[in-house]
PDB file of N, CA and C in Angstrom:
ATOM      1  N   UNK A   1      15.051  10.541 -53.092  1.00  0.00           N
ATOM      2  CA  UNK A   1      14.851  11.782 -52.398  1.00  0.00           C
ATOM      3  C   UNK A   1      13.527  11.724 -51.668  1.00  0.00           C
ATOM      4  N   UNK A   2      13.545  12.480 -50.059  1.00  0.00           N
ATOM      5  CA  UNK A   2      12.426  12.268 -49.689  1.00  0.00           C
ATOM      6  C   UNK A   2      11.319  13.257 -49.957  1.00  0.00           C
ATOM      7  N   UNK A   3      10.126  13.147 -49.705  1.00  0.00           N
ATOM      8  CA  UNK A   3       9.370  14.664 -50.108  1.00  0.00           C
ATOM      9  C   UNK A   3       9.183  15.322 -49.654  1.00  0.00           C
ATOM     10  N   UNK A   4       9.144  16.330 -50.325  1.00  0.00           N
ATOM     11  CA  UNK A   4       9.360  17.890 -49.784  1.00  0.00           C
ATOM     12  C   UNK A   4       8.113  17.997 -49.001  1.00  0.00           C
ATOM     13  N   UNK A   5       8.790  19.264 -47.605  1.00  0.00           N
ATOM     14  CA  UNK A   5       7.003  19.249 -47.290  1.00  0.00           C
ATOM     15  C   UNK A   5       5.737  19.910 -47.615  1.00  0.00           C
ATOM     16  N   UNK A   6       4.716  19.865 -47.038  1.00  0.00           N
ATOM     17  CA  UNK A   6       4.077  21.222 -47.359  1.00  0.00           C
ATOM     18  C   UNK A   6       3.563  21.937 -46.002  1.00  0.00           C
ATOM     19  N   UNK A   7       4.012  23.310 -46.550  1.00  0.00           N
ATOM     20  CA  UNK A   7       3.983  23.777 -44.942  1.00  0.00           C
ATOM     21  C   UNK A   7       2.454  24.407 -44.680  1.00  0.00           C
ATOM     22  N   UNK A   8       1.731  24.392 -45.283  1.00  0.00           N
ATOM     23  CA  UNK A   8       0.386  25.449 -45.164  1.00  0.00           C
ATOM     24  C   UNK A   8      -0.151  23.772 -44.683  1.00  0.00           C
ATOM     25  N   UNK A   9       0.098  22.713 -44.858  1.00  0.00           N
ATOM     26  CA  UNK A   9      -1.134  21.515 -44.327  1.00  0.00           C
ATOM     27  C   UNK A   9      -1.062  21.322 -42.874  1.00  0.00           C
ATOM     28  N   UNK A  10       0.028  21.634 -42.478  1.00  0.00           N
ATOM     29  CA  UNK A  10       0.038  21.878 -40.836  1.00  0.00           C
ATOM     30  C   UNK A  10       1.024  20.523 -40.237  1.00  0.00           C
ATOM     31  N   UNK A  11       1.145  20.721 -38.841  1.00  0.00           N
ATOM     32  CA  UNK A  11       1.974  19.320 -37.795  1.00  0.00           C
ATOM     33  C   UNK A  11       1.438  17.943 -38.133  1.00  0.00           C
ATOM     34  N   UNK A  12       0.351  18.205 -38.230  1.00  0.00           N
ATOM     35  CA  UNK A  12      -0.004  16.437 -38.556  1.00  0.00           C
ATOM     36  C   UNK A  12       0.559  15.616 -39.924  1.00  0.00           C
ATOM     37  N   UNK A  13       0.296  16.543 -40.810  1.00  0.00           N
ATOM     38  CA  UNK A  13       0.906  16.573 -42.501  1.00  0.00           C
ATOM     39  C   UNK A  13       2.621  15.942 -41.935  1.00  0.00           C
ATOM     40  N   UNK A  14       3.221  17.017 -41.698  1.00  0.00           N
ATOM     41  CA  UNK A  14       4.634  16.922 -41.253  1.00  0.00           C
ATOM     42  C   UNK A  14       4.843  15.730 -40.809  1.00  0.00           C
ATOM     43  N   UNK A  15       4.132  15.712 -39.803  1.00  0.00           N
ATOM     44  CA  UNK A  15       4.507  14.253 -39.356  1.00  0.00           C
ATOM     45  C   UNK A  15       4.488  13.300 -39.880  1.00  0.00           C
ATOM     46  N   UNK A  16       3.402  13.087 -40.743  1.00  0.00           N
ATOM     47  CA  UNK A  16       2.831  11.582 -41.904  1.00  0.00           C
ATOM     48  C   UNK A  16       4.102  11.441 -43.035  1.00  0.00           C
ATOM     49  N   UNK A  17       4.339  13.078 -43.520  1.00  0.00           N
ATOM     50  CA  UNK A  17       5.442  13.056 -44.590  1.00  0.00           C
ATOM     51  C   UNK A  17       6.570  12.669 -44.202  1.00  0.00           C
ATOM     52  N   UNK A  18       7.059  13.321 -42.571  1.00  0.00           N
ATOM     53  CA  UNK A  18       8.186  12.572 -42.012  1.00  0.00           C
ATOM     54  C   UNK A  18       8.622  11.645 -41.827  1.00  0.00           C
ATOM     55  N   UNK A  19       7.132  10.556 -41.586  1.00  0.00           N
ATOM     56  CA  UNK A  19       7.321   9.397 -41.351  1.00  0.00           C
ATOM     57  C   UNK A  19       7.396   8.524 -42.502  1.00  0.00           C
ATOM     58  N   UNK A  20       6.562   8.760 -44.043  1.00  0.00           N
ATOM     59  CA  UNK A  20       6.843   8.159 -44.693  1.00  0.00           C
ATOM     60  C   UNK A  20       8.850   8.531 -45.125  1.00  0.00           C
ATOM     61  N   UNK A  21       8.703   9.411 -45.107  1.00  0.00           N
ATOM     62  CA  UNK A  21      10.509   9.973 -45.827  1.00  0.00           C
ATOM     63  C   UNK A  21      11.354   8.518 -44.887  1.00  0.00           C
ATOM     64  N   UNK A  22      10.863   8.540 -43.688  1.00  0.00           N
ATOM     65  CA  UNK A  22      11.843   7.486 -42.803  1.00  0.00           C
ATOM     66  C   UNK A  22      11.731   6.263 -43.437  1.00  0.00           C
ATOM     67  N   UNK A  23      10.584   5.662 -43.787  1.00  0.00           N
ATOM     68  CA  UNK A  23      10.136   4.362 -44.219  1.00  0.00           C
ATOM     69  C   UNK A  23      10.571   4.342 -45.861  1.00  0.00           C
ATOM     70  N   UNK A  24      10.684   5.848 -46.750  1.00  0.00           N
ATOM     71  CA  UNK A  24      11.475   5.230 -47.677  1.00  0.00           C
ATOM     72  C   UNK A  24      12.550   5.324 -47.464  1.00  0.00           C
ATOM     73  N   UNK A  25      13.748   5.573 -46.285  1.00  0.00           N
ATOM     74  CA  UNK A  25      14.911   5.825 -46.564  1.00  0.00           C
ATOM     75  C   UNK A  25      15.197   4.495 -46.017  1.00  0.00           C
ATOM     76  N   UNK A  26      14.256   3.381 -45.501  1.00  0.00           N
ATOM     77  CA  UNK A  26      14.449   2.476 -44.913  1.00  0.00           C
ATOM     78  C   UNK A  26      14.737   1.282 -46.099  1.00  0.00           C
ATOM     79  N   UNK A  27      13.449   1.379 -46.672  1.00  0.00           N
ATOM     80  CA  UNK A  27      13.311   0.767 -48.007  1.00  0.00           C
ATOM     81  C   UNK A  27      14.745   0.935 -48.919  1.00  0.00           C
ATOM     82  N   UNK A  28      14.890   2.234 -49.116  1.00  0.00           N
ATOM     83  CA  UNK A  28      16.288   2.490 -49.972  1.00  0.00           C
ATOM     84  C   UNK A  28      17.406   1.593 -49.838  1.00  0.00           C
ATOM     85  N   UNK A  29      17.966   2.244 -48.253  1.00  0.00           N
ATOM     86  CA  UNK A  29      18.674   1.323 -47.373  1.00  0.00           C
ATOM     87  C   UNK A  29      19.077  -0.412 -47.674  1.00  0.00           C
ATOM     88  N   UNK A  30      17.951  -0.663 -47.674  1.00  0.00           N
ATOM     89  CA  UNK A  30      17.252  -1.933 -47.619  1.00  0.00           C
ATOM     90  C   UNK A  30      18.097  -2.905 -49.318  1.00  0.00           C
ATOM     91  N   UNK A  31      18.203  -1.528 -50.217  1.00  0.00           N
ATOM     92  CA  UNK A  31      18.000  -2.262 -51.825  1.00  0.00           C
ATOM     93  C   UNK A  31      19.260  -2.009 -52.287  1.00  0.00           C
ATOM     94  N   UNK A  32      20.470  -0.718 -51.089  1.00  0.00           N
ATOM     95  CA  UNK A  32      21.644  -0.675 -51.363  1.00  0.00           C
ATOM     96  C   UNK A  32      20.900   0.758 -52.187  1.00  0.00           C
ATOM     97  N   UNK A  33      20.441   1.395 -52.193  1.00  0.00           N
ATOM     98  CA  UNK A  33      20.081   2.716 -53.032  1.00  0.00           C
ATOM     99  C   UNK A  33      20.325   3.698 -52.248  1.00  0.00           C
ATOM    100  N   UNK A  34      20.808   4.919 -52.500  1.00  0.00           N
ATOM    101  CA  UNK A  34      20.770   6.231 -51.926  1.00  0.00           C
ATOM    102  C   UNK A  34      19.784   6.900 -51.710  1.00  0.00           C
ATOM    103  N   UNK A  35      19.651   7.313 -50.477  1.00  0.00           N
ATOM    104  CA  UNK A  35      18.334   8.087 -49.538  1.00  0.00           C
ATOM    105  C   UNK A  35      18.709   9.594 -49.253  1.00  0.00           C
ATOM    106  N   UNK A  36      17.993  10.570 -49.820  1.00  0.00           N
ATOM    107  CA  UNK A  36      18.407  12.044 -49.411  1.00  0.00           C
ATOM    108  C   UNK A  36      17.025  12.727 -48.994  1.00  0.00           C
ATOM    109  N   UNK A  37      17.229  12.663 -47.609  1.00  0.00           N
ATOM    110  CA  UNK A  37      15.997  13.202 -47.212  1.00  0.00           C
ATOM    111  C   UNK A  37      16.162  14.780 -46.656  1.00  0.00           C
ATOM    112  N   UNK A  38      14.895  15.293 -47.439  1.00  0.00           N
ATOM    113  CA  UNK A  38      14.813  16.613 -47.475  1.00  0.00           C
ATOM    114  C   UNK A  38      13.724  17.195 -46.601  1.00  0.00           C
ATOM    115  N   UNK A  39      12.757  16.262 -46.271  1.00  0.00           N
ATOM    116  CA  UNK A  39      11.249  16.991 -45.233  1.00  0.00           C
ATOM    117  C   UNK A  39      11.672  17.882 -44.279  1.00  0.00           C
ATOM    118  N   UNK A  40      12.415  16.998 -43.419  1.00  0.00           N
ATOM    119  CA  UNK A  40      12.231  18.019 -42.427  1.00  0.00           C
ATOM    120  C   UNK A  40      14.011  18.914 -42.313  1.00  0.00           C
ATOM    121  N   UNK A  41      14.424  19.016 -43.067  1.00  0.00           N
ATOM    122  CA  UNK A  41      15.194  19.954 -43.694  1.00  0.00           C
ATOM    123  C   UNK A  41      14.714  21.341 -44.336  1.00  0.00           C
ATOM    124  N   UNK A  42      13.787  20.842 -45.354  1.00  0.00           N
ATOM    125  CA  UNK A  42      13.088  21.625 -45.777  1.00  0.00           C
ATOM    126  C   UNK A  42      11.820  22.412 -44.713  1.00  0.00           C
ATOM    127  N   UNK A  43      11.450  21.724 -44.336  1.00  0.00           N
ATOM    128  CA  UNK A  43      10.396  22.614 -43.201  1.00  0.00           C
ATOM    129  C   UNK A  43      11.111  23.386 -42.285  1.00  0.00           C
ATOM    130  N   UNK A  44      12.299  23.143 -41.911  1.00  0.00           N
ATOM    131  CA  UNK A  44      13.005  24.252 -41.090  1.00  0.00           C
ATOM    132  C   UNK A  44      13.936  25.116 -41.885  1.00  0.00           C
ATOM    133  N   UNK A  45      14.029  25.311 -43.039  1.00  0.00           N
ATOM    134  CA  UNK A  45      14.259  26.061 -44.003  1.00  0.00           C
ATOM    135  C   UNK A  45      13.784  27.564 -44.053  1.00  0.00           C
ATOM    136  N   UNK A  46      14.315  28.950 -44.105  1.00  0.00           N
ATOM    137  CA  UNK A  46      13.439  29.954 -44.115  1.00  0.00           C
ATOM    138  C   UNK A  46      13.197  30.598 -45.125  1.00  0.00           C
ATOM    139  N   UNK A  47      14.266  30.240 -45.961  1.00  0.00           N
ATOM    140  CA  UNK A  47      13.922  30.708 -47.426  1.00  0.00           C
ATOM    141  C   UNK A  47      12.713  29.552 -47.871  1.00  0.00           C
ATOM    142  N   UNK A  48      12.677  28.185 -47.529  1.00  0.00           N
ATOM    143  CA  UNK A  48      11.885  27.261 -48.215  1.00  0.00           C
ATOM    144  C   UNK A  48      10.556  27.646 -47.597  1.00  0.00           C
ATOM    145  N   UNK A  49      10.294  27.478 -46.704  1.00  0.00           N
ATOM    146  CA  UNK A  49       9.286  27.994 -46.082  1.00  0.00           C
ATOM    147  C   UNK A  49       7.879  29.242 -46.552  1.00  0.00           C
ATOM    148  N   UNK A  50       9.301  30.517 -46.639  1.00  0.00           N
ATOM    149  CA  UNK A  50       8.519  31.973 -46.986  1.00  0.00           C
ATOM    150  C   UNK A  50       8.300  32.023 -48.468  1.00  0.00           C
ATOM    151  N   UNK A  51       8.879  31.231 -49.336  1.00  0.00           N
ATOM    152  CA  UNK A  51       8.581  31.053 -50.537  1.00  0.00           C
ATOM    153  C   UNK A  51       7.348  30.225 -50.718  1.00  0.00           C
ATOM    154  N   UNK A  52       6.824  29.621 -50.242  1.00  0.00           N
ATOM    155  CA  UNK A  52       5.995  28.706 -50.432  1.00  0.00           C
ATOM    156  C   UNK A  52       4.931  28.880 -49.383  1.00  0.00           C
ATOM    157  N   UNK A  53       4.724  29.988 -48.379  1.00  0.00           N
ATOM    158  CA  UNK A  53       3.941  30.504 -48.439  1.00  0.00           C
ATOM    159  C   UNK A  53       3.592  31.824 -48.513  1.00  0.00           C
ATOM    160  N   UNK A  54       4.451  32.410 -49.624  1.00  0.00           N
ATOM    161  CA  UNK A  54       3.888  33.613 -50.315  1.00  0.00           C
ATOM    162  C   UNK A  54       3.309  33.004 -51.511  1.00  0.00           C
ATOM    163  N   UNK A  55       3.566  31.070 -51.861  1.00  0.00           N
ATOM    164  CA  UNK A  55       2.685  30.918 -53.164  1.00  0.00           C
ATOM    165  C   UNK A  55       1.746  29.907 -53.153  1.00  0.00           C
ATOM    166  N   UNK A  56       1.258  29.072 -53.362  1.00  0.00           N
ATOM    167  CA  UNK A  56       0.312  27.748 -53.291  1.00  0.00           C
ATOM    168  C   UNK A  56       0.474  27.480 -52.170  1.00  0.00           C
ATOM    169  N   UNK A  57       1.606  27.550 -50.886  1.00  0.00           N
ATOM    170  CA  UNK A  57       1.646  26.417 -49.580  1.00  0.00           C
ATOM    171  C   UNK A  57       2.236  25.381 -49.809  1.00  0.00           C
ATOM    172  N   UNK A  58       2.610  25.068 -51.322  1.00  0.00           N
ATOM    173  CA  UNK A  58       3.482  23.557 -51.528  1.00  0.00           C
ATOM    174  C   UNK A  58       4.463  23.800 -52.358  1.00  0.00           C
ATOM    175  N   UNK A  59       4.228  24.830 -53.207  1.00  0.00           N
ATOM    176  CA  UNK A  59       5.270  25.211 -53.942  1.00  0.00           C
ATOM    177  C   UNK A  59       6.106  26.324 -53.644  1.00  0.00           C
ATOM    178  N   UNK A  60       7.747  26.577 -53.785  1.00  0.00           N
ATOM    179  CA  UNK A  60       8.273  27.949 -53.266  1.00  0.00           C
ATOM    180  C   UNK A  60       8.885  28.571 -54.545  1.00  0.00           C
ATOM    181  N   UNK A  61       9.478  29.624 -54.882  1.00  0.00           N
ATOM    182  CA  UNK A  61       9.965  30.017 -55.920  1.00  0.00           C
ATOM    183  C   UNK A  61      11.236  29.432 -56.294  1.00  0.00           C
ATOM    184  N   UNK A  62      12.085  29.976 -56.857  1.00  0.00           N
ATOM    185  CA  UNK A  62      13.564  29.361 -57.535  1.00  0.00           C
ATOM    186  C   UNK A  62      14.372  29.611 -56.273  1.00  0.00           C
ATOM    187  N   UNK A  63      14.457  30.534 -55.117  1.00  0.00           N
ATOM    188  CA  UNK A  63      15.214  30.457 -54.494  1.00  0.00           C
ATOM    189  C   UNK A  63      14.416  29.142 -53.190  1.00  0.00           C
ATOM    190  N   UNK A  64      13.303  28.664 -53.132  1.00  0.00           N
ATOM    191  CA  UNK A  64      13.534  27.438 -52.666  1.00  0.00           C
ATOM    192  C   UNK A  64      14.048  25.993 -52.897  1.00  0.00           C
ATOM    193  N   UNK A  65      13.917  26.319 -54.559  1.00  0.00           N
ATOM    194  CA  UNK A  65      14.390  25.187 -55.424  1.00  0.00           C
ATOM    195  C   UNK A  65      15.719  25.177 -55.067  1.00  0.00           C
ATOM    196  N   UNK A  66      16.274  26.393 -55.012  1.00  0.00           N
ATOM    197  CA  UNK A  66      17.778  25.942 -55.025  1.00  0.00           C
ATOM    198  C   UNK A  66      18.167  25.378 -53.641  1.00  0.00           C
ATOM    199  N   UNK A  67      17.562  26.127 -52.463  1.00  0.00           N
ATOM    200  CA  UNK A  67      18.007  25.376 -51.428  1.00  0.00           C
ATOM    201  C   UNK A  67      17.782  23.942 -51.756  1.00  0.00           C
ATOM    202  N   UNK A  68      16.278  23.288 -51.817  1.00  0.00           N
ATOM    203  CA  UNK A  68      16.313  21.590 -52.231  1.00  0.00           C
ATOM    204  C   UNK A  68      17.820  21.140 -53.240  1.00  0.00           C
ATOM    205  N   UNK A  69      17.735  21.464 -54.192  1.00  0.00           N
ATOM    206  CA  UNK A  69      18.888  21.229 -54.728  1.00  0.00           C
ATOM    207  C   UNK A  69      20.373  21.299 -53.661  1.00  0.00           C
ATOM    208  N   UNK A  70      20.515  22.220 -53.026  1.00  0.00           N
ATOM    209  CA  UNK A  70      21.726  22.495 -51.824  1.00  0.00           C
ATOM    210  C   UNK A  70      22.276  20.927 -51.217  1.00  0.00           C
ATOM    211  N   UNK A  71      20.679  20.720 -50.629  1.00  0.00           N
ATOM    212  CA  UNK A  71      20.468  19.446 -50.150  1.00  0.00           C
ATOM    213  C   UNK A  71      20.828  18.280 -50.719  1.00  0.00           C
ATOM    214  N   UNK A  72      20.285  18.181 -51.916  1.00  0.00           N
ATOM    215  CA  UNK A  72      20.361  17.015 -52.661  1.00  0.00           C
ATOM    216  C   UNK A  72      21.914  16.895 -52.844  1.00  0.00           C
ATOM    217  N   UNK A  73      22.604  18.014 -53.575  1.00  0.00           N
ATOM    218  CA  UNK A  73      23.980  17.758 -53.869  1.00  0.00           C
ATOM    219  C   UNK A  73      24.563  18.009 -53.178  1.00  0.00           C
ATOM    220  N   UNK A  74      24.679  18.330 -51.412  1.00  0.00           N
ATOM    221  CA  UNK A  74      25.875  18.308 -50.827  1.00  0.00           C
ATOM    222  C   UNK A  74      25.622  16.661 -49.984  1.00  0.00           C
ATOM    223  N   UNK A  75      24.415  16.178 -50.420  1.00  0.00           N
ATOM    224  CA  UNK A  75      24.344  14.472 -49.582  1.00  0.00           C
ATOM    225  C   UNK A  75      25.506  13.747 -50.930  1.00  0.00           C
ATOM    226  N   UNK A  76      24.756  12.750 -51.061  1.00  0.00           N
ATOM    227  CA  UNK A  76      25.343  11.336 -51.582  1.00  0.00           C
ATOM    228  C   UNK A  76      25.193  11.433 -53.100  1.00  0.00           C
ATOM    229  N   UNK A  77      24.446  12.451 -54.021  1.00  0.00           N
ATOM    230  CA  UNK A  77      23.909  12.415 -55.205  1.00  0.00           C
ATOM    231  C   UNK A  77      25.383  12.335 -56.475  1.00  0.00           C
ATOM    232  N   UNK A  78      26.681  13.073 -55.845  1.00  0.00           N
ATOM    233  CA  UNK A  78      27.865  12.977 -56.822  1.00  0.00           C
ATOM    234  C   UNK A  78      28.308  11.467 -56.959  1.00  0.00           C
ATOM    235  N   UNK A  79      28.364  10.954 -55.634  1.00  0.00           N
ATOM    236  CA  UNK A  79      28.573   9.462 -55.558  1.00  0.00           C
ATOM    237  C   UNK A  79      27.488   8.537 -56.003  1.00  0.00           C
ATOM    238  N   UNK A  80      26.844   9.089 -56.278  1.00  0.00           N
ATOM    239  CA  UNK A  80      25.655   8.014 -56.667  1.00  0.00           C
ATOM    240  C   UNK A  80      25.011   8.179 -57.847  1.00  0.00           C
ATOM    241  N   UNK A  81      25.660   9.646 -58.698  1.00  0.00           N
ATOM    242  CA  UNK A  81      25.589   9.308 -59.931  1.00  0.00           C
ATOM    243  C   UNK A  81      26.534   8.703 -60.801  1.00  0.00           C
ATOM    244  N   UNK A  82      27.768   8.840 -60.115  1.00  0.00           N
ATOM    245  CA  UNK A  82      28.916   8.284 -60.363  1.00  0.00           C
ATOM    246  C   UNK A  82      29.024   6.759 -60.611  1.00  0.00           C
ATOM    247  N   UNK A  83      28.155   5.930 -59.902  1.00  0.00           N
ATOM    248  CA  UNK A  83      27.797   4.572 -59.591  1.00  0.00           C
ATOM    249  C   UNK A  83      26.610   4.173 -59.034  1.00  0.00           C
ATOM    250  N   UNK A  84      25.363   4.425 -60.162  1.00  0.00           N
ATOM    251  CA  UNK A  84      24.015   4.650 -60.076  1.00  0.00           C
ATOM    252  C   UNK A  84      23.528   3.232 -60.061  1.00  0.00           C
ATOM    253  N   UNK A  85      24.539   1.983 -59.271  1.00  0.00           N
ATOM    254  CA  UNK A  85      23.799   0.496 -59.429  1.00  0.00           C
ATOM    255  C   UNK A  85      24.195   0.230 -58.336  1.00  0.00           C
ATOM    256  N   UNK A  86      23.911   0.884 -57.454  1.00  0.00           N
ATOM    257  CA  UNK A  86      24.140   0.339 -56.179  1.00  0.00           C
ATOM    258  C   UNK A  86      25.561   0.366 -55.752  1.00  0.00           C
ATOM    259  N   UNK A  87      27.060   0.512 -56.614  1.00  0.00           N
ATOM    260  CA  UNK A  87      28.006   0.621 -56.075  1.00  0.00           C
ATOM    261  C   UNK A  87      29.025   1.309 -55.763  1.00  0.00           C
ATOM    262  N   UNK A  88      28.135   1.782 -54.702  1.00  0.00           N
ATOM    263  CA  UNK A  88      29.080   2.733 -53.872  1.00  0.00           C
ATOM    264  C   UNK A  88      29.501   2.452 -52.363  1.00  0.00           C
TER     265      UNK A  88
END
């Protein structure tokens, strides 16, 4: 999974996090592993967003969690727990 962002650090942040999320989904790719990238999903998110900055700027409440979660399990995560060694 890639990392979540944080929205109070600003465009430059975004970008660095974006770019690493690319370089691990590359890596993943790379090892036959499943890649679910959430950054910039999550930054255009409005529930993820207003949750997280009504609290720390990095963290959002349970209704941002669940969107991340949304994410995670409507990608590749059923199939890939299903066959968590690469074969899928």
């Amino acid at each position: 999974m890639g990392p979540p962002p944080v929205i109070d650090a600003g465009d430059d942040h975004l970008l660095r996090t974006s770019s690493l999320a690319g370089e691990m989904e590359t890596l993943c790719f790379s090892r036959g592993v499943p890649f679910i990238g959430t950054t910039l999903q999550l930054a255009r998110d409005r529930v993820w967003t207003e949750e997280v900055r009504a609290g720390d700027g990095a963290h959002p409440g349970s209704g941002g969690y669940r969107r991340m979660a949304d994410l995670i399990l409507s990608d590749c995560w059923h199939r890939w727990i299903a066959h968590p060694c690469g074969q899928m």
